[in-house]
N, C-alpha and C. Protein backbone atom coordinates (compact mmCIF):
# COMPACT_ATOMS: atom_id res chain seq x y z
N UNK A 1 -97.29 178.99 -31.57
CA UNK A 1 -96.00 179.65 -31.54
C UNK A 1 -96.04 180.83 -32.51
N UNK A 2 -95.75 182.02 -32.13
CA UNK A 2 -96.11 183.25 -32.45
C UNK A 2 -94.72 183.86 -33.07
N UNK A 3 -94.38 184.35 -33.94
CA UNK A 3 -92.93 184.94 -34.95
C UNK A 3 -93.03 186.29 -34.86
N UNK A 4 -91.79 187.05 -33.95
CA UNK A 4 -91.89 188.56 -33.62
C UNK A 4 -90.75 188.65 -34.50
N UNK A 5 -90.62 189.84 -35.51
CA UNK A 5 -89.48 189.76 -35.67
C UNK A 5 -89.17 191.60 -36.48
N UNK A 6 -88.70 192.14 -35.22
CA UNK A 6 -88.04 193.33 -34.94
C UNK A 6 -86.93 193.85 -35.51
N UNK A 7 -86.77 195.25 -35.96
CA UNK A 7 -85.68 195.37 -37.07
C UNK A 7 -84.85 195.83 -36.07
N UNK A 8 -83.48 196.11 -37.02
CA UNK A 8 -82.58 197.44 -36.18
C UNK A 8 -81.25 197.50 -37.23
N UNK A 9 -81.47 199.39 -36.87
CA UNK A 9 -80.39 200.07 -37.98
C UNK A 9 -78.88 200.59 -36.97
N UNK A 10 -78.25 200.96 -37.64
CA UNK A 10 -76.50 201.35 -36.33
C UNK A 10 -76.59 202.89 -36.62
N UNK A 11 -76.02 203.71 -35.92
CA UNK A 11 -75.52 204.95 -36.10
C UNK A 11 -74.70 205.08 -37.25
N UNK A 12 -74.09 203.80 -37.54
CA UNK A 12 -72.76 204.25 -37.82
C UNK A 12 -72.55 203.47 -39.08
N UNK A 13 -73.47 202.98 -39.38
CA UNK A 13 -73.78 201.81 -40.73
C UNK A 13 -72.77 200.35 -40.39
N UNK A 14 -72.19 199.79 -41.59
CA UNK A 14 -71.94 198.59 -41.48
C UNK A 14 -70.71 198.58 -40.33
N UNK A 15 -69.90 199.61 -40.28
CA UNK A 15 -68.61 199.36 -39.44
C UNK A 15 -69.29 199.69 -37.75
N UNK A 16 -69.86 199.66 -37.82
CA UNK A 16 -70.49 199.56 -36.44
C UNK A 16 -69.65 198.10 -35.64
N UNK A 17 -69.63 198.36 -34.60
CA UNK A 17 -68.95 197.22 -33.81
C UNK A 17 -70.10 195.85 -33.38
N UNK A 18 -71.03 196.34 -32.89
CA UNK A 18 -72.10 195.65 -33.09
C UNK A 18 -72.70 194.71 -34.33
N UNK A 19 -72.96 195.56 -35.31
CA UNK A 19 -73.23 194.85 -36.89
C UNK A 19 -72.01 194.03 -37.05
N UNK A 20 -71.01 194.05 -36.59
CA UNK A 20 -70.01 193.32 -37.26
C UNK A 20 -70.03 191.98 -36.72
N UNK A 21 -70.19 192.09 -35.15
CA UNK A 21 -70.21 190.87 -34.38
C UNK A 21 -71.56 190.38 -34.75
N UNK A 22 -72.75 190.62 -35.20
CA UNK A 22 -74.11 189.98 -35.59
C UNK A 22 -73.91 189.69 -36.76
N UNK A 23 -73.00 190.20 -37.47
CA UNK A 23 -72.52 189.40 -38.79
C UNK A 23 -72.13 187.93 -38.98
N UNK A 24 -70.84 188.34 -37.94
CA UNK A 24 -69.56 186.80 -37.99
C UNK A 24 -70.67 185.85 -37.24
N UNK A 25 -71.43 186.55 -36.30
CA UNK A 25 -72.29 185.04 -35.39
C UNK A 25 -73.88 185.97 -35.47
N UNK A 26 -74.25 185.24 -36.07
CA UNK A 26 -75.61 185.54 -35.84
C UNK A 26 -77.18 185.37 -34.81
N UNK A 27 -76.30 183.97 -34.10
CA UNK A 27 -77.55 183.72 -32.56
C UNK A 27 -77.03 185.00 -31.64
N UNK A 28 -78.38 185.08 -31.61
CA UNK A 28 -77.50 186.32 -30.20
C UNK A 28 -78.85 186.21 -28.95
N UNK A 29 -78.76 186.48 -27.98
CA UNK A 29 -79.60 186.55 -26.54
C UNK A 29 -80.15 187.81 -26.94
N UNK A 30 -81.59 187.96 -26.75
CA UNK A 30 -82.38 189.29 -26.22
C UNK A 30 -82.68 189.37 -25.01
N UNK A 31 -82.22 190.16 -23.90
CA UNK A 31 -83.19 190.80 -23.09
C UNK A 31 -84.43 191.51 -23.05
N UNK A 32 -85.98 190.89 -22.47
CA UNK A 32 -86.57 191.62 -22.45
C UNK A 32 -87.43 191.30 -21.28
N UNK A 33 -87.42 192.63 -20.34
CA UNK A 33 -87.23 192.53 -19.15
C UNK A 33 -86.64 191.66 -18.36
N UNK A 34 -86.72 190.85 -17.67
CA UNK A 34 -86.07 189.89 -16.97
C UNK A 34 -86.22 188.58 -17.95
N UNK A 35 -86.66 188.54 -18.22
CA UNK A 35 -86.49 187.11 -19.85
C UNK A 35 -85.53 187.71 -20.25
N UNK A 36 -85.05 186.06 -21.19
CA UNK A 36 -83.89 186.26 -22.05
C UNK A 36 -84.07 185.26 -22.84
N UNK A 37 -84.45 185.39 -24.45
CA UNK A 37 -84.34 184.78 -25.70
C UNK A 37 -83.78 184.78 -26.54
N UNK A 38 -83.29 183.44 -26.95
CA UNK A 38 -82.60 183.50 -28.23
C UNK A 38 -83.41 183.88 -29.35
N UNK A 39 -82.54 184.35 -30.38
CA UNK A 39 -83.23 184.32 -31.65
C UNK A 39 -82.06 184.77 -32.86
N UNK A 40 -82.25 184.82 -34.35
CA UNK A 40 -81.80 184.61 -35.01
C UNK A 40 -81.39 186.31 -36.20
N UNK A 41 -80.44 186.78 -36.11
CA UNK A 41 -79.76 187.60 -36.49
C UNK A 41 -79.63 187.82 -38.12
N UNK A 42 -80.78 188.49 -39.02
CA UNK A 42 -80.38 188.34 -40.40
C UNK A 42 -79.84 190.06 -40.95
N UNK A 43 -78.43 189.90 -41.99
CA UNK A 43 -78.53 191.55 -41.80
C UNK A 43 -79.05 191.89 -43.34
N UNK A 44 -79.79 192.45 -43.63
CA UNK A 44 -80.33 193.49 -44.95
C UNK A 44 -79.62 193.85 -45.34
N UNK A 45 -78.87 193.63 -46.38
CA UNK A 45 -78.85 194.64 -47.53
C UNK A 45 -79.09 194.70 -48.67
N UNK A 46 -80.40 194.36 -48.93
CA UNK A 46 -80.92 194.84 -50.23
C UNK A 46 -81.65 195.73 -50.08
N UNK A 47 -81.40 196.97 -51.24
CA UNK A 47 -81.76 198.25 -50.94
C UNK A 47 -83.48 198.25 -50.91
N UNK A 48 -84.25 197.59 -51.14
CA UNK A 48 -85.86 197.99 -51.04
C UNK A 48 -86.01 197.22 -49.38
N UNK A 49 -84.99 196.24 -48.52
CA UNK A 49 -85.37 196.08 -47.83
C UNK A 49 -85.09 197.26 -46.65
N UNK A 50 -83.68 197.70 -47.02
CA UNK A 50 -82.86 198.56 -46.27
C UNK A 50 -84.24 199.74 -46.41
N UNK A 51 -84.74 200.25 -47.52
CA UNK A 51 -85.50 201.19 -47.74
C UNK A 51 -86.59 201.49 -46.40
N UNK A 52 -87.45 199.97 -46.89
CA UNK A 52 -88.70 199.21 -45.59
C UNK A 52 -88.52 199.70 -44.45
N UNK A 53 -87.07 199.49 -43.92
CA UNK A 53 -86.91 199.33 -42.57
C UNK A 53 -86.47 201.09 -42.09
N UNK A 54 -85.93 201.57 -42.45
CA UNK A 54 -85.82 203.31 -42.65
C UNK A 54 -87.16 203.80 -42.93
N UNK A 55 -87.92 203.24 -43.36
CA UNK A 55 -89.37 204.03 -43.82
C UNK A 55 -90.25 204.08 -42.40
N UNK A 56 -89.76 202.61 -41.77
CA UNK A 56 -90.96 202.39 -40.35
C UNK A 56 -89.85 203.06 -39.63
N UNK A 57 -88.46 203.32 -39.19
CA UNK A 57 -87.67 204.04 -38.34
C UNK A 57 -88.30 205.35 -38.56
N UNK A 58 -88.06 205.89 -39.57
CA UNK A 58 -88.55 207.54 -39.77
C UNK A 58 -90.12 207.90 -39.32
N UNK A 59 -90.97 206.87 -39.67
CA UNK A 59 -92.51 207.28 -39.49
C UNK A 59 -92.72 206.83 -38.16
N UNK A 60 -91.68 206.47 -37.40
CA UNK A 60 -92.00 206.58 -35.65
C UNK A 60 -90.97 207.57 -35.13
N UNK A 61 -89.94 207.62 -35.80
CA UNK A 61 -88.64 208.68 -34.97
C UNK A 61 -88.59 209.96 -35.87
N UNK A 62 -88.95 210.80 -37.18
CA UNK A 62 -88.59 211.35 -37.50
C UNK A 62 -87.44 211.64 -38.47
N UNK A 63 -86.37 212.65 -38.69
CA UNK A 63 -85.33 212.42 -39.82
C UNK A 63 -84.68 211.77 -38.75
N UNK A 64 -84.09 210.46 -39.80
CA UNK A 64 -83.40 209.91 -39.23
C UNK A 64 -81.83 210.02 -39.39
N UNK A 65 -81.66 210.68 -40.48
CA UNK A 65 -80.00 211.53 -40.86
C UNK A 65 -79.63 212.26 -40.06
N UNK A 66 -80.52 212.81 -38.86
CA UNK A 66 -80.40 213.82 -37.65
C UNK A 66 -79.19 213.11 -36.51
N UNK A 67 -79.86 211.62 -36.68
CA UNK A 67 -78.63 210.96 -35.76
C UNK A 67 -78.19 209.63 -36.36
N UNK A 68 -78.22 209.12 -37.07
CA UNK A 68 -77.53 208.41 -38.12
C UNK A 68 -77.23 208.70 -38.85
N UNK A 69 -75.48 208.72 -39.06
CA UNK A 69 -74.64 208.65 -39.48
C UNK A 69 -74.52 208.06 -41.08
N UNK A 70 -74.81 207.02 -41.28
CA UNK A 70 -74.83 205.87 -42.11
C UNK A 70 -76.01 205.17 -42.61
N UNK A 71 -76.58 205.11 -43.43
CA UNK A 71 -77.72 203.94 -43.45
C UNK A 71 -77.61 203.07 -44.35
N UNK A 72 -76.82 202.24 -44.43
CA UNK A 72 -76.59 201.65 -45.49
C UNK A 72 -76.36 200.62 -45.14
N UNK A 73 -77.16 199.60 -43.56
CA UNK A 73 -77.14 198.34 -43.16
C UNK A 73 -78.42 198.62 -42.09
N UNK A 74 -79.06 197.25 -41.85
CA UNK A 74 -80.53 196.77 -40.79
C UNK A 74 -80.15 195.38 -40.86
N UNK A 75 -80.82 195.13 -39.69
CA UNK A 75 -80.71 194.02 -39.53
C UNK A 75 -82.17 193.13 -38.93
N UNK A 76 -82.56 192.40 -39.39
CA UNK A 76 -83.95 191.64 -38.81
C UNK A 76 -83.93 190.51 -38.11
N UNK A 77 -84.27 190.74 -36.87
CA UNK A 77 -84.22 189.50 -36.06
C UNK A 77 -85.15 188.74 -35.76
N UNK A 78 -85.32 187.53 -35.82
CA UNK A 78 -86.64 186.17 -35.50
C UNK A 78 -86.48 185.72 -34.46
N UNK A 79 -87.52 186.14 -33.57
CA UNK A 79 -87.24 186.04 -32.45
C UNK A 79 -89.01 185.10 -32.17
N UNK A 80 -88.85 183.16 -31.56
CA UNK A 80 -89.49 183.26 -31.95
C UNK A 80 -90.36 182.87 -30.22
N UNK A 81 -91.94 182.84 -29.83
CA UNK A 81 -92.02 183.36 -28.86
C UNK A 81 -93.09 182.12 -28.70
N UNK A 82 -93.32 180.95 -27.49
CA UNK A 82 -93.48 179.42 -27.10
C UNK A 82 -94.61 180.12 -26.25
């Protein structure tokens, strides 16, 4: 049993509508492709992790202040794979 576990930042930082609902409940369903897995919703905010996860966003996408708004929430999900 193999542990994927994929980040993700909001446009819009913590008031994001999204971050808020992965807050209050944290299981949430992934789609990927026609599968669908559960897995487990943790959100970052400690700033060297928040840092981490902006460091691998930017060194695949570029500035990321170009279209985020906010960075001052990520979230890491365990998603785990049978």
């Amino acid at each position: 049993m193999a542990l994927a576990i994929p980040y993700g930042i909001t446009l819009y930082g913590a008031e994001t509508k999204w971050y808020k609902h992965i807050t209050a409940n944290p299981e949430i369903e992934l789609s990927i492709g026609q599968k669908k897995v559960r897995a487990q919703a943790r959100h970052l905010l400690n700033a060297q992790q928040l840092a981490n996860v902006t460091d691998r966003f930017r060194a695949k996408n570029g500035a990321l202040e170009r279209y985020y708004r906010k960075l001052d929430v990520a979230i890491e999900v365990n998603v785990e794979h049978t």
